[in-house]
C-alpha atoms as a PDB file:
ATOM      1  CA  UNK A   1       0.000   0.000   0.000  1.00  0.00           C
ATOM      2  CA  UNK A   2       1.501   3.229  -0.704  1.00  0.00           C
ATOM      3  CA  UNK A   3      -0.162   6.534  -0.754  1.00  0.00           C
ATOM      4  CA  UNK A   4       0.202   9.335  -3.711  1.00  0.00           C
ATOM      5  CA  UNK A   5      -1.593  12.145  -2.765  1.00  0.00           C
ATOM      6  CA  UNK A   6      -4.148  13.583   0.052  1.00  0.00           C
ATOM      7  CA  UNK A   7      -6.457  16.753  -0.508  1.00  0.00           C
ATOM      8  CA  UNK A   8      -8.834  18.676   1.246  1.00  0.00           C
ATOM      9  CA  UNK A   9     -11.446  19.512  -0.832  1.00  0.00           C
ATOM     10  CA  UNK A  10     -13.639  23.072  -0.204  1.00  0.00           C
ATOM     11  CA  UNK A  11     -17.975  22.227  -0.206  1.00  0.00           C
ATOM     12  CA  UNK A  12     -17.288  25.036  -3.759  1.00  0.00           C
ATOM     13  CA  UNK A  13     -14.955  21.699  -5.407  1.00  0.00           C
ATOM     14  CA  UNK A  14     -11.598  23.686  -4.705  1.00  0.00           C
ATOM     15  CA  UNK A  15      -8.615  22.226  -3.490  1.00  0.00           C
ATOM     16  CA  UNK A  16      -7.863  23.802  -0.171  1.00  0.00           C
ATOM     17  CA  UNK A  17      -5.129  21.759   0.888  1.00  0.00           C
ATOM     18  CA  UNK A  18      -3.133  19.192  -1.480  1.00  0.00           C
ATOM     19  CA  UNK A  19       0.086  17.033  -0.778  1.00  0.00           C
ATOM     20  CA  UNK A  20       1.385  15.120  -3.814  1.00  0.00           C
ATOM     21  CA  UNK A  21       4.129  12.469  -2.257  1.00  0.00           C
ATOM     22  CA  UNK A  22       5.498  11.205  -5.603  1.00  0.00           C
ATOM     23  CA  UNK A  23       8.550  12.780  -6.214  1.00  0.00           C
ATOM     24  CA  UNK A  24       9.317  14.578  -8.804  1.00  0.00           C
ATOM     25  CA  UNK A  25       5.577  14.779  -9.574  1.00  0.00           C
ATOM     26  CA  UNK A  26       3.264  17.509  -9.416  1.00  0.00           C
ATOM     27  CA  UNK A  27      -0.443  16.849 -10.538  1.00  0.00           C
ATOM     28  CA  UNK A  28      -2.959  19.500 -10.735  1.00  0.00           C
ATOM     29  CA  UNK A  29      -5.044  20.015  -7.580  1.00  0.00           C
ATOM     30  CA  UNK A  30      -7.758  22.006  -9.042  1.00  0.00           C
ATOM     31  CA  UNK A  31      -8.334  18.888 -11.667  1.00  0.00           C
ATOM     32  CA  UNK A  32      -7.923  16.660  -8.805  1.00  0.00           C
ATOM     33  CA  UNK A  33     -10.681  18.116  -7.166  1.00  0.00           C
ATOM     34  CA  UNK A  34     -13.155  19.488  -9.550  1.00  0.00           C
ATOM     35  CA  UNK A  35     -12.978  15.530 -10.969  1.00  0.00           C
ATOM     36  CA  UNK A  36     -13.670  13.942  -7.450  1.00  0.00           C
ATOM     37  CA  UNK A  37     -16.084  16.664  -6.381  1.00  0.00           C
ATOM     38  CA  UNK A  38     -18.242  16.027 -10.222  1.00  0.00           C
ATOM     39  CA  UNK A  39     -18.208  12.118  -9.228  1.00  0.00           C
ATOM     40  CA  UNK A  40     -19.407  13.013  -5.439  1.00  0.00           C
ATOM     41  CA  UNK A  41     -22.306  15.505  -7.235  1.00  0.00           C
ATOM     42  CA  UNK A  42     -22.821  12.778  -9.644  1.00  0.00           C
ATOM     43  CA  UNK A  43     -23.591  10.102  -7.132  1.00  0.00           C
ATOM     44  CA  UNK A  44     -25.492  12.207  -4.777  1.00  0.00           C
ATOM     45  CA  UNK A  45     -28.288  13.598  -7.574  1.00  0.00           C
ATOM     46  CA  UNK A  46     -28.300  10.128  -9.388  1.00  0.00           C
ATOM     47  CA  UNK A  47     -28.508   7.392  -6.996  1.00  0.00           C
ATOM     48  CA  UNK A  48     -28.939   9.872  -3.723  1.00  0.00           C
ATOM     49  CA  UNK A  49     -25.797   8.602  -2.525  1.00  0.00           C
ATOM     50  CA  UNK A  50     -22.649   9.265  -1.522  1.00  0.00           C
ATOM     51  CA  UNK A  51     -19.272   8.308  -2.280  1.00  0.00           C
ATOM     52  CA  UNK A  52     -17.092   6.741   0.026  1.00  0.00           C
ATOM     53  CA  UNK A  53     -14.135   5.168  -2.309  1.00  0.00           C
ATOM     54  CA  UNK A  54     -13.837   3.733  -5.313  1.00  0.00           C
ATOM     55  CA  UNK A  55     -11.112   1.384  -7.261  1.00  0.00           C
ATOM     56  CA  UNK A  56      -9.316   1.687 -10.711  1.00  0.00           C
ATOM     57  CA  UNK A  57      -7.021  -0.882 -12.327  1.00  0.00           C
ATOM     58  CA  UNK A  58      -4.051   0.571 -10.363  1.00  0.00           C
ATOM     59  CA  UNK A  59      -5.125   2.910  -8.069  1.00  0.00           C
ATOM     60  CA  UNK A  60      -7.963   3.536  -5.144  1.00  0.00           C
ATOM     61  CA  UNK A  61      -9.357   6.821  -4.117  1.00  0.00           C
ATOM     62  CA  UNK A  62     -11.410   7.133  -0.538  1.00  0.00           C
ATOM     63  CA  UNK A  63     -13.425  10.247   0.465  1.00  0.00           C
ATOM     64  CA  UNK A  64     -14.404  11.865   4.021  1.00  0.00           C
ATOM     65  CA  UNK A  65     -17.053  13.951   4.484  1.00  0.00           C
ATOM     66  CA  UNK A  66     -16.263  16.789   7.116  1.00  0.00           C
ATOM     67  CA  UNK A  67     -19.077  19.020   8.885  1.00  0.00           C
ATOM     68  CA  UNK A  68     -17.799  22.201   9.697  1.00  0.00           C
ATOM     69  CA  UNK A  69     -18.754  25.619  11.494  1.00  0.00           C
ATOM     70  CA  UNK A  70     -19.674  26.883   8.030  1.00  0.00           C
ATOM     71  CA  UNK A  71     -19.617  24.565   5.673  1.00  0.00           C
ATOM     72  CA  UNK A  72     -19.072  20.571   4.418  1.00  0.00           C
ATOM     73  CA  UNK A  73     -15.878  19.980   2.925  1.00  0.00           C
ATOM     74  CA  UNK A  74     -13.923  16.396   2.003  1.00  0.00           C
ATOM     75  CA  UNK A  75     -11.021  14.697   2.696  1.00  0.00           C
ATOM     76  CA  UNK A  76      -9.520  12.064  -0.038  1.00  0.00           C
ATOM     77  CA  UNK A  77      -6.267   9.637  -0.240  1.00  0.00           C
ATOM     78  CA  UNK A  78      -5.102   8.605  -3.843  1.00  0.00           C
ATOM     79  CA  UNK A  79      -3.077   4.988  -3.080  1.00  0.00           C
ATOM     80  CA  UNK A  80      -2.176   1.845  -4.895  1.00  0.00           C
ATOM     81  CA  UNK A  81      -5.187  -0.820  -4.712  1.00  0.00           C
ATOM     82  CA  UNK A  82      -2.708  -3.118  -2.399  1.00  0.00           C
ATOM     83  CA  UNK A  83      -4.113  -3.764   1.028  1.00  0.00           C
ATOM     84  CA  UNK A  84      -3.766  -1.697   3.802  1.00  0.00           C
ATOM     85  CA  UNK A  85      -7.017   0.662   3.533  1.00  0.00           C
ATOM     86  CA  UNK A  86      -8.352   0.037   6.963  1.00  0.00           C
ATOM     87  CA  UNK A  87      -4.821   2.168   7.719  1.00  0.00           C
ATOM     88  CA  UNK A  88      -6.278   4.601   5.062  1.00  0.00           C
ATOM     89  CA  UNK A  89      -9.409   4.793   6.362  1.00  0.00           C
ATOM     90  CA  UNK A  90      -8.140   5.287   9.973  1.00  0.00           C
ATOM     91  CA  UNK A  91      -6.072   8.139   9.011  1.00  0.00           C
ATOM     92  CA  UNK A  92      -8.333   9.781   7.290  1.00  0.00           C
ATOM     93  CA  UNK A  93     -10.799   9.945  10.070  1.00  0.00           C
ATOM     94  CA  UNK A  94      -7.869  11.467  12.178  1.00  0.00           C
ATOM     95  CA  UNK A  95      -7.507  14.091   9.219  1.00  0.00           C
ATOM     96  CA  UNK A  96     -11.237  14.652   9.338  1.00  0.00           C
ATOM     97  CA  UNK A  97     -11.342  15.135  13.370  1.00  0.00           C
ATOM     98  CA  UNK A  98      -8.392  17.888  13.331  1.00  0.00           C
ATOM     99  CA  UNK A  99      -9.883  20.028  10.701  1.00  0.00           C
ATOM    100  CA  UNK A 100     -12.862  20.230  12.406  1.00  0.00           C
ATOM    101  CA  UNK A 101     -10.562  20.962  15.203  1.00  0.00           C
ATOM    102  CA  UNK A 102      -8.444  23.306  13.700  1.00  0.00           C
ATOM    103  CA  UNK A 103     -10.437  25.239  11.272  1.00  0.00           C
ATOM    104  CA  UNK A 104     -13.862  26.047  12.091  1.00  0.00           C
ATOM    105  CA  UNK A 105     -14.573  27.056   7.943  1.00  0.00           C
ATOM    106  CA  UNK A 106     -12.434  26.619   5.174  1.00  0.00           C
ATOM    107  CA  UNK A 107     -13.853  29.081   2.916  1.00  0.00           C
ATOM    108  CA  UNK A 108     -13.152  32.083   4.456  1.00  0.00           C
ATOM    109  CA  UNK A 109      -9.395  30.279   4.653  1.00  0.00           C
ATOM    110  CA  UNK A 110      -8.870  29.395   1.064  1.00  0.00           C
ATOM    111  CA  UNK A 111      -5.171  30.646   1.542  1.00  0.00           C
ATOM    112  CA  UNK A 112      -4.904  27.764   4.008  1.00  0.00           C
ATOM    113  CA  UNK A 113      -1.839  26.193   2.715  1.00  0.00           C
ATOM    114  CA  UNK A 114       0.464  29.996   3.403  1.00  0.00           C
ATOM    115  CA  UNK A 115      -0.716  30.662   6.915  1.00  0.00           C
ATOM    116  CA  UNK A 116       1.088  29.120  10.072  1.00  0.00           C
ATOM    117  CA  UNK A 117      -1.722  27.696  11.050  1.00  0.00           C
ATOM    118  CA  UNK A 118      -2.231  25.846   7.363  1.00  0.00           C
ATOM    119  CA  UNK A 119       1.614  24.331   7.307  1.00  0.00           C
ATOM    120  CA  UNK A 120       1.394  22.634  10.836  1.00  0.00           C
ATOM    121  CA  UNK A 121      -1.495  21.138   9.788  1.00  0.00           C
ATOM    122  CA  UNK A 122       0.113  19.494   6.386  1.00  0.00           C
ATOM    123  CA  UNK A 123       2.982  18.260   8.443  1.00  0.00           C
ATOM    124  CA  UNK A 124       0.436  16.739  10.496  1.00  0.00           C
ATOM    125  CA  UNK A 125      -0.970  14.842   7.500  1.00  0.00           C
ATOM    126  CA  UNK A 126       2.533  14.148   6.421  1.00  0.00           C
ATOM    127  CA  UNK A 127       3.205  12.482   9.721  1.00  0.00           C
ATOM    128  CA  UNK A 128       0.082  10.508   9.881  1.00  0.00           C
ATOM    129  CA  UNK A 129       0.789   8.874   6.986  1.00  0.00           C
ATOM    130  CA  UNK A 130       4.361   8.627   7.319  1.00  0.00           C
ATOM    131  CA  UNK A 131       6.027   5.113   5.829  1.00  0.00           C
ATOM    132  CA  UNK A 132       3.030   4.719   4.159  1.00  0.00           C
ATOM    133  CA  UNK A 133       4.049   7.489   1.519  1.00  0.00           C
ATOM    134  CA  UNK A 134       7.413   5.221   0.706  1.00  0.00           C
ATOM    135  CA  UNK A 135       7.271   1.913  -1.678  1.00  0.00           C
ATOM    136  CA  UNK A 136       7.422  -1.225   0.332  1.00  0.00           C
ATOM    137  CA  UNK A 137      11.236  -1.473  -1.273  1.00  0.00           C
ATOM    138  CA  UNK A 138      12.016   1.700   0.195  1.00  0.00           C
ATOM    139  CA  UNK A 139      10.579   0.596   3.573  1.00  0.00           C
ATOM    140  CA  UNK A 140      12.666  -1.728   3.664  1.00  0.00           C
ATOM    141  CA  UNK A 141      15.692  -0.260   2.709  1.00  0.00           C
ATOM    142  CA  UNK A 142      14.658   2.604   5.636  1.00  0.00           C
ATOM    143  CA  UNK A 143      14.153   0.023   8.680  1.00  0.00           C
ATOM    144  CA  UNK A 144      17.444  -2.005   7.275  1.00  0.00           C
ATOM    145  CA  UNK A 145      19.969   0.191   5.698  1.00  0.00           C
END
């Protein structure tokens, strides 16, 4: 299981807060997130539903709703389809619980990412995933040398 990317997506479909962990690779948050926030719409006007992951050949995406002050906004993990998502869905509660925590509305703070306030809370997404960002390979060749 390795994870690619985590976002934090604003109730208006815009990225608020996006880590990409593959190196050298920068995809493009506001695609990211007006795709996953079309397929959310899209299952909550045609099957009154709502999306809590779904799986490609390769890859697995899995959504949080978050109820804020102000406003809903979501929190989603792009990994491999290996196993491991219990971890993934674990964490992303944790995410969920300290933005409701931490920021009481996200769209009066769409500038997020450049306060103080905004970086401590991506280094606390970087550290709850943690090894789970790195190839099993390069696990491996962390723990052992």
């Amino acid at each position: 299981m390795v994870v690619y990317e985590v976002g934090v997506i604003s109730s208006a479909g815009l990225p608020v807060i996006h880590i990409d962990f593959r190196p050298g690779v920068s995809g493009d948050p506001l695609m990211t997130a007006g795709f996953l926030t079309a397929l959310q719409q899209f299952v909550n006007s045609t099957f009154s539903d709502e999306t809590q992951s779904f799986s490609m050949k390769k890859f697995a995406v899995f959504f949080s709703k978050v109820e804020l002050f102000k406003e809903e906004a979501s929190v989603y993990v792009i990994c491999d389809r290996g196993k491991g998502h219990k971890a993934i869905q674990e964490s992303i509660k944790t995410i969920s619980n300290k933005i409701v925590e931490v920021f009481p509305s996200l769209t009066d703070n769409l500038e997020i990412t450049e306060s103080d306030q905004g970086k401590e809370f991506i280094e606390f997404i970087k550290r709850e995933f943690g090894d789970l960002t790195m190839k099993p390979e390069e696990r491996a060749r962390k723990l052992f040398g």
